[in-house]
Protein backbone atom coordinates (compact mmCIF):
# COMPACT_ATOMS: atom_id res chain seq x y z
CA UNK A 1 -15.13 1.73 -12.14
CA UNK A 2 -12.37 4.24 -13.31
CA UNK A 3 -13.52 7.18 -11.58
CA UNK A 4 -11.24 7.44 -8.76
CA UNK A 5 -8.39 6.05 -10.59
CA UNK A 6 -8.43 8.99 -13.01
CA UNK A 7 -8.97 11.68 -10.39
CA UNK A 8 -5.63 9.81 -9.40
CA UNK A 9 -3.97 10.63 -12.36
CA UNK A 10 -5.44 14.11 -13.22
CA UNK A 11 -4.36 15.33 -9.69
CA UNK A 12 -0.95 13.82 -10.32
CA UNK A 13 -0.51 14.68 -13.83
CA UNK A 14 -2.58 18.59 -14.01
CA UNK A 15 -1.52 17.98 -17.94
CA UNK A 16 -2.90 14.91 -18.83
CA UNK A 17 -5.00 14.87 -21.89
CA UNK A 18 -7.74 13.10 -22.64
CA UNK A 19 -6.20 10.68 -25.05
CA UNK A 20 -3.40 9.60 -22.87
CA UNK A 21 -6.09 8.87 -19.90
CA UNK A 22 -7.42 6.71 -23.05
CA UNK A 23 -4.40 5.00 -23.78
CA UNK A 24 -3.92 4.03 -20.51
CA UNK A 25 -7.61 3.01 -19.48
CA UNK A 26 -6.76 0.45 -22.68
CA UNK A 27 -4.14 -1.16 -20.64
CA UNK A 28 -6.05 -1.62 -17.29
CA UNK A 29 -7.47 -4.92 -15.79
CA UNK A 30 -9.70 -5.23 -12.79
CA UNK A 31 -9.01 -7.71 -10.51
CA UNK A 32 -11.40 -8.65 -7.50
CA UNK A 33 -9.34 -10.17 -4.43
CA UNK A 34 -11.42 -11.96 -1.72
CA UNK A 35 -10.46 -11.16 2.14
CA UNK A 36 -7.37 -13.37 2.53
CA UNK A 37 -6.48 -14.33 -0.45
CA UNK A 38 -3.48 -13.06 -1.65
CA UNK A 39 -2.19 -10.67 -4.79
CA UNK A 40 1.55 -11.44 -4.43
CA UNK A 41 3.28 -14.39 -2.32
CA UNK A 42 6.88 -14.62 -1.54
CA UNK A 43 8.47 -16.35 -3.87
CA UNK A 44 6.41 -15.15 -6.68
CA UNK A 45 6.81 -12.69 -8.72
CA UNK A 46 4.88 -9.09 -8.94
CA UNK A 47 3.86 -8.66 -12.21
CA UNK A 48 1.64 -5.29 -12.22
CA UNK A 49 1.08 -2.53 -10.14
CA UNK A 50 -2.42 -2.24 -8.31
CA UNK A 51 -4.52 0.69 -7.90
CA UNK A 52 -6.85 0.27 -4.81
CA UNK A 53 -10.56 1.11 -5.99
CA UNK A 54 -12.09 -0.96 -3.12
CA UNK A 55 -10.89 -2.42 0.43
CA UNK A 56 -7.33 -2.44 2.45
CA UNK A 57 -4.52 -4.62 1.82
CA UNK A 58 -1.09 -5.25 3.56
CA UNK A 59 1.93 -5.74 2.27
CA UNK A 60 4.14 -8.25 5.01
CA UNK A 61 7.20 -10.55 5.63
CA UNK A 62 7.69 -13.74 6.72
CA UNK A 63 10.48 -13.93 9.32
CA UNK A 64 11.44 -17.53 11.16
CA UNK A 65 7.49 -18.31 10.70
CA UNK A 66 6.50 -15.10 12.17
CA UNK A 67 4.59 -12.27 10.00
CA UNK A 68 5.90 -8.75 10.08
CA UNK A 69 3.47 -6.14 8.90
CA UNK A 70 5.13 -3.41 6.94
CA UNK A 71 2.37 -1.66 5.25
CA UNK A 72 -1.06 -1.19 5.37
CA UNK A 73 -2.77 0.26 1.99
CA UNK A 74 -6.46 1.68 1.98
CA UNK A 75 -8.68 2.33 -1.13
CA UNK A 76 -7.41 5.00 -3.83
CA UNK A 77 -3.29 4.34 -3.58
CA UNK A 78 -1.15 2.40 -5.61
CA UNK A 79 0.62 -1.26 -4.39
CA UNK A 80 2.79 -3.56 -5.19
CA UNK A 81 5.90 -5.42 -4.52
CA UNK A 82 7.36 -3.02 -6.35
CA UNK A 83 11.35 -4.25 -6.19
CA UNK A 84 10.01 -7.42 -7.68
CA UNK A 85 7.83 -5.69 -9.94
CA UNK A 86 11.04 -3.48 -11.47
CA UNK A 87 13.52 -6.66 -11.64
CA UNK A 88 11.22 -9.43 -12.42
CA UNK A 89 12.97 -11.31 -9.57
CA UNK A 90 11.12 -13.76 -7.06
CA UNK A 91 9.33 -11.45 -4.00
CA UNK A 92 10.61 -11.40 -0.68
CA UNK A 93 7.15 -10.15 0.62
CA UNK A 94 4.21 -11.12 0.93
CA UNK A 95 0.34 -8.87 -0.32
CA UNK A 96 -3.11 -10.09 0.78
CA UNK A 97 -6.60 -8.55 1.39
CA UNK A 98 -7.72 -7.50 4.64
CA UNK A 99 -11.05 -6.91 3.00
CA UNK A 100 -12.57 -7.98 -0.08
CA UNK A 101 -10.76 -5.73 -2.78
CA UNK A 102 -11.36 -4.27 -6.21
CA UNK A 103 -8.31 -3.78 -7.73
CA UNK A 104 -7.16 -1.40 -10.85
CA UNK A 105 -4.08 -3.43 -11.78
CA UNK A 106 -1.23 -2.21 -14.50
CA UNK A 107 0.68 -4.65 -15.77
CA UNK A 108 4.96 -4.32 -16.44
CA UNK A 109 4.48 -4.98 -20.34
CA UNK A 110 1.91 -2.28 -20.79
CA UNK A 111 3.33 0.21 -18.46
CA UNK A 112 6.49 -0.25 -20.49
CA UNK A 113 4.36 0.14 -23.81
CA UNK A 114 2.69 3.20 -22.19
CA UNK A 115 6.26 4.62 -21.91
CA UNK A 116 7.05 4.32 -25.60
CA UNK A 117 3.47 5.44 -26.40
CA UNK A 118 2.76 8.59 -24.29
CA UNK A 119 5.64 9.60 -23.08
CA UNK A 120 3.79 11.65 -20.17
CA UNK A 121 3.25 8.05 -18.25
CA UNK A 122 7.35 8.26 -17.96
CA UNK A 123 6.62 11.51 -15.59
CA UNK A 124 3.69 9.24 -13.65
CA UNK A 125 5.44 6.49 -13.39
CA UNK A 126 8.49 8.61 -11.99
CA UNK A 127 6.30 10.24 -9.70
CA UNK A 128 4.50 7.18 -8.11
CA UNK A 129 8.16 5.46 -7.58
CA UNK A 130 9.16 8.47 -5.57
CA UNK A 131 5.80 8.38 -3.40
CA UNK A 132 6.46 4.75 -2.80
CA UNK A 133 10.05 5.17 -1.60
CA UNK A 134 8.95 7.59 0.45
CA UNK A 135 6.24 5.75 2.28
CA UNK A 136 8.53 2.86 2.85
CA UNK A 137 11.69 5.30 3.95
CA UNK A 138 9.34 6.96 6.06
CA UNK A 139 8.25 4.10 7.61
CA UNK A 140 11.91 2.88 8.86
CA UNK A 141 12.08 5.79 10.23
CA UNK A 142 9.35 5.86 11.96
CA UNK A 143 10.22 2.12 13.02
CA UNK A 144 13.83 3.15 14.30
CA UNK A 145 13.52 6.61 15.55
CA UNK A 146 9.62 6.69 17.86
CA UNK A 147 8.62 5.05 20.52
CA UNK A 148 5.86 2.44 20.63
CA UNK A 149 3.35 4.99 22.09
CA UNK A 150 4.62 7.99 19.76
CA UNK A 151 4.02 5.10 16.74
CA UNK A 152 0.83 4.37 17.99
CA UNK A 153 0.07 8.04 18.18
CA UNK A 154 0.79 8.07 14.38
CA UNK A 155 -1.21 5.82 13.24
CA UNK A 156 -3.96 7.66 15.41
CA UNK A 157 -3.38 10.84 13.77
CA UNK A 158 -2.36 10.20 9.99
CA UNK A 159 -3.75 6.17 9.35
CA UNK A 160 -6.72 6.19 11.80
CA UNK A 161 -8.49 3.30 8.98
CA UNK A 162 -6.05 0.68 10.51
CA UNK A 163 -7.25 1.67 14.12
CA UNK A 164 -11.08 0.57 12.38
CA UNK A 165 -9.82 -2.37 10.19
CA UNK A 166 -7.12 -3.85 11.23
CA UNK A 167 -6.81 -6.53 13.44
CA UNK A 168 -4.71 -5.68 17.07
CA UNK A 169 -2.06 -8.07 16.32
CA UNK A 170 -1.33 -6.78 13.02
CA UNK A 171 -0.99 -3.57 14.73
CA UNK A 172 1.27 -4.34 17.15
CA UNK A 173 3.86 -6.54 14.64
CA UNK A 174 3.62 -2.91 12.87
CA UNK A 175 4.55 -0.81 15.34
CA UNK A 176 7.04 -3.90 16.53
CA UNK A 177 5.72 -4.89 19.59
CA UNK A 178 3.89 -7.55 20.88
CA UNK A 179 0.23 -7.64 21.18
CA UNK A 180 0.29 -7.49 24.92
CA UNK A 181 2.21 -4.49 25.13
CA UNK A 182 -0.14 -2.75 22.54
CA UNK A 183 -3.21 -3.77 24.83
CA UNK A 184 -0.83 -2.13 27.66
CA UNK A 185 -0.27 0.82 25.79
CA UNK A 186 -3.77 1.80 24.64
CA UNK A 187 -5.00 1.20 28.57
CA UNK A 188 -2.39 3.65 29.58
CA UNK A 189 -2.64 6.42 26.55
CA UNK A 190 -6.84 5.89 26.93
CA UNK A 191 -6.38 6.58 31.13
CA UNK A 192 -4.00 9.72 30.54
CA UNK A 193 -6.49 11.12 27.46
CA UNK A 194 -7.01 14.72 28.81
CA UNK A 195 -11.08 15.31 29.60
CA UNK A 196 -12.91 18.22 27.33
């Protein structure tokens, strides 16, 4: 059950020892998530921070009735809502499974308790903020600065477990286009593929 979660945490933290990988299996919960259902709804809010052991999720928002996909998370990475998470204030997005899940979740209270306690989960948690702001900066940028086809070509090359997983509409609101246009695209980037 913990396997993966502490390769996580050896390859982020080279130092860890063995009793602060006990300390903080102490404070860990498993949570199973059924496809659909969600871990976080607007409104809500994010209490813990979940480690994917099992399954994709995506994290979305819900603008005039219509769902914008921001995210897309696959086993072995680290979720969450996290501005709601950090302020305890209601979440403005919204986290379900795309697959049944297993989830590694980390509550605020511990994590804060793990602070005080082992001071090296101040370094993790540190670390894991920064990877997180720079998936979602990334993102934007991605969103603002590519083309359709060059975002498609992305996800292609660096996420190629949404291609597999996810369905085509989510897809397209991701890459912020319609569904039409994505079936479009892929005809025309499959019909100029060069031969080998």
């Amino acid at each position: 059950m913990f396997k993966y979660i502490k390769e996580y945490y050896i390859k982020l933290l080279p130092d860890l020892q063995e009793k602060d990988w006990n300390a903080l299996q102490e404070k860990l919960t498993i949570q199973y998530v059924k496809k659909g259902e969600f871990l976080t709804r607007n409104g809500e809010v994010c209490r813990q921070v979940s480690f994917i052991n099992k399954g994709i999720l995506r994290m979305y928002y819900l603008v005039d009735g219509k769902e914008i996909n921001m995210s897309f998370v696959p086993p072995f990475e680290y979720l969450s809502e996290y501005e709601s998470f950090l302020t305890s204030q209601p979440a403005n997005a919204n986290v379900d499974a795309l697959e049944d899940a297993e989830l590694i979740n980390l509550s605020f209270d511990n994590m804060q308790l793990l602070y005080k306690s082992n001071p090296i989960f101040e370094k993790a948690g540190r670390k894991i903020a920064e990877m997180l702001y720079i998936s979602i900066s990334t993102a934007v940028t991605r969103l603002l600065t590519l083309t359709p086809e060059q975002r498609y070509q992305h996800i292609l090359e660096n996420e190629p477990y949404i291609i597999q997983s996810v369905p085509q509409y989510m897809i397209a609101s991701y890459i912020g286009i319609t569904p039409e246009h994505l079936s479009r695209l892929r005809k025309k980037m499959t019909s100029t593929k060069p031969l080998n």
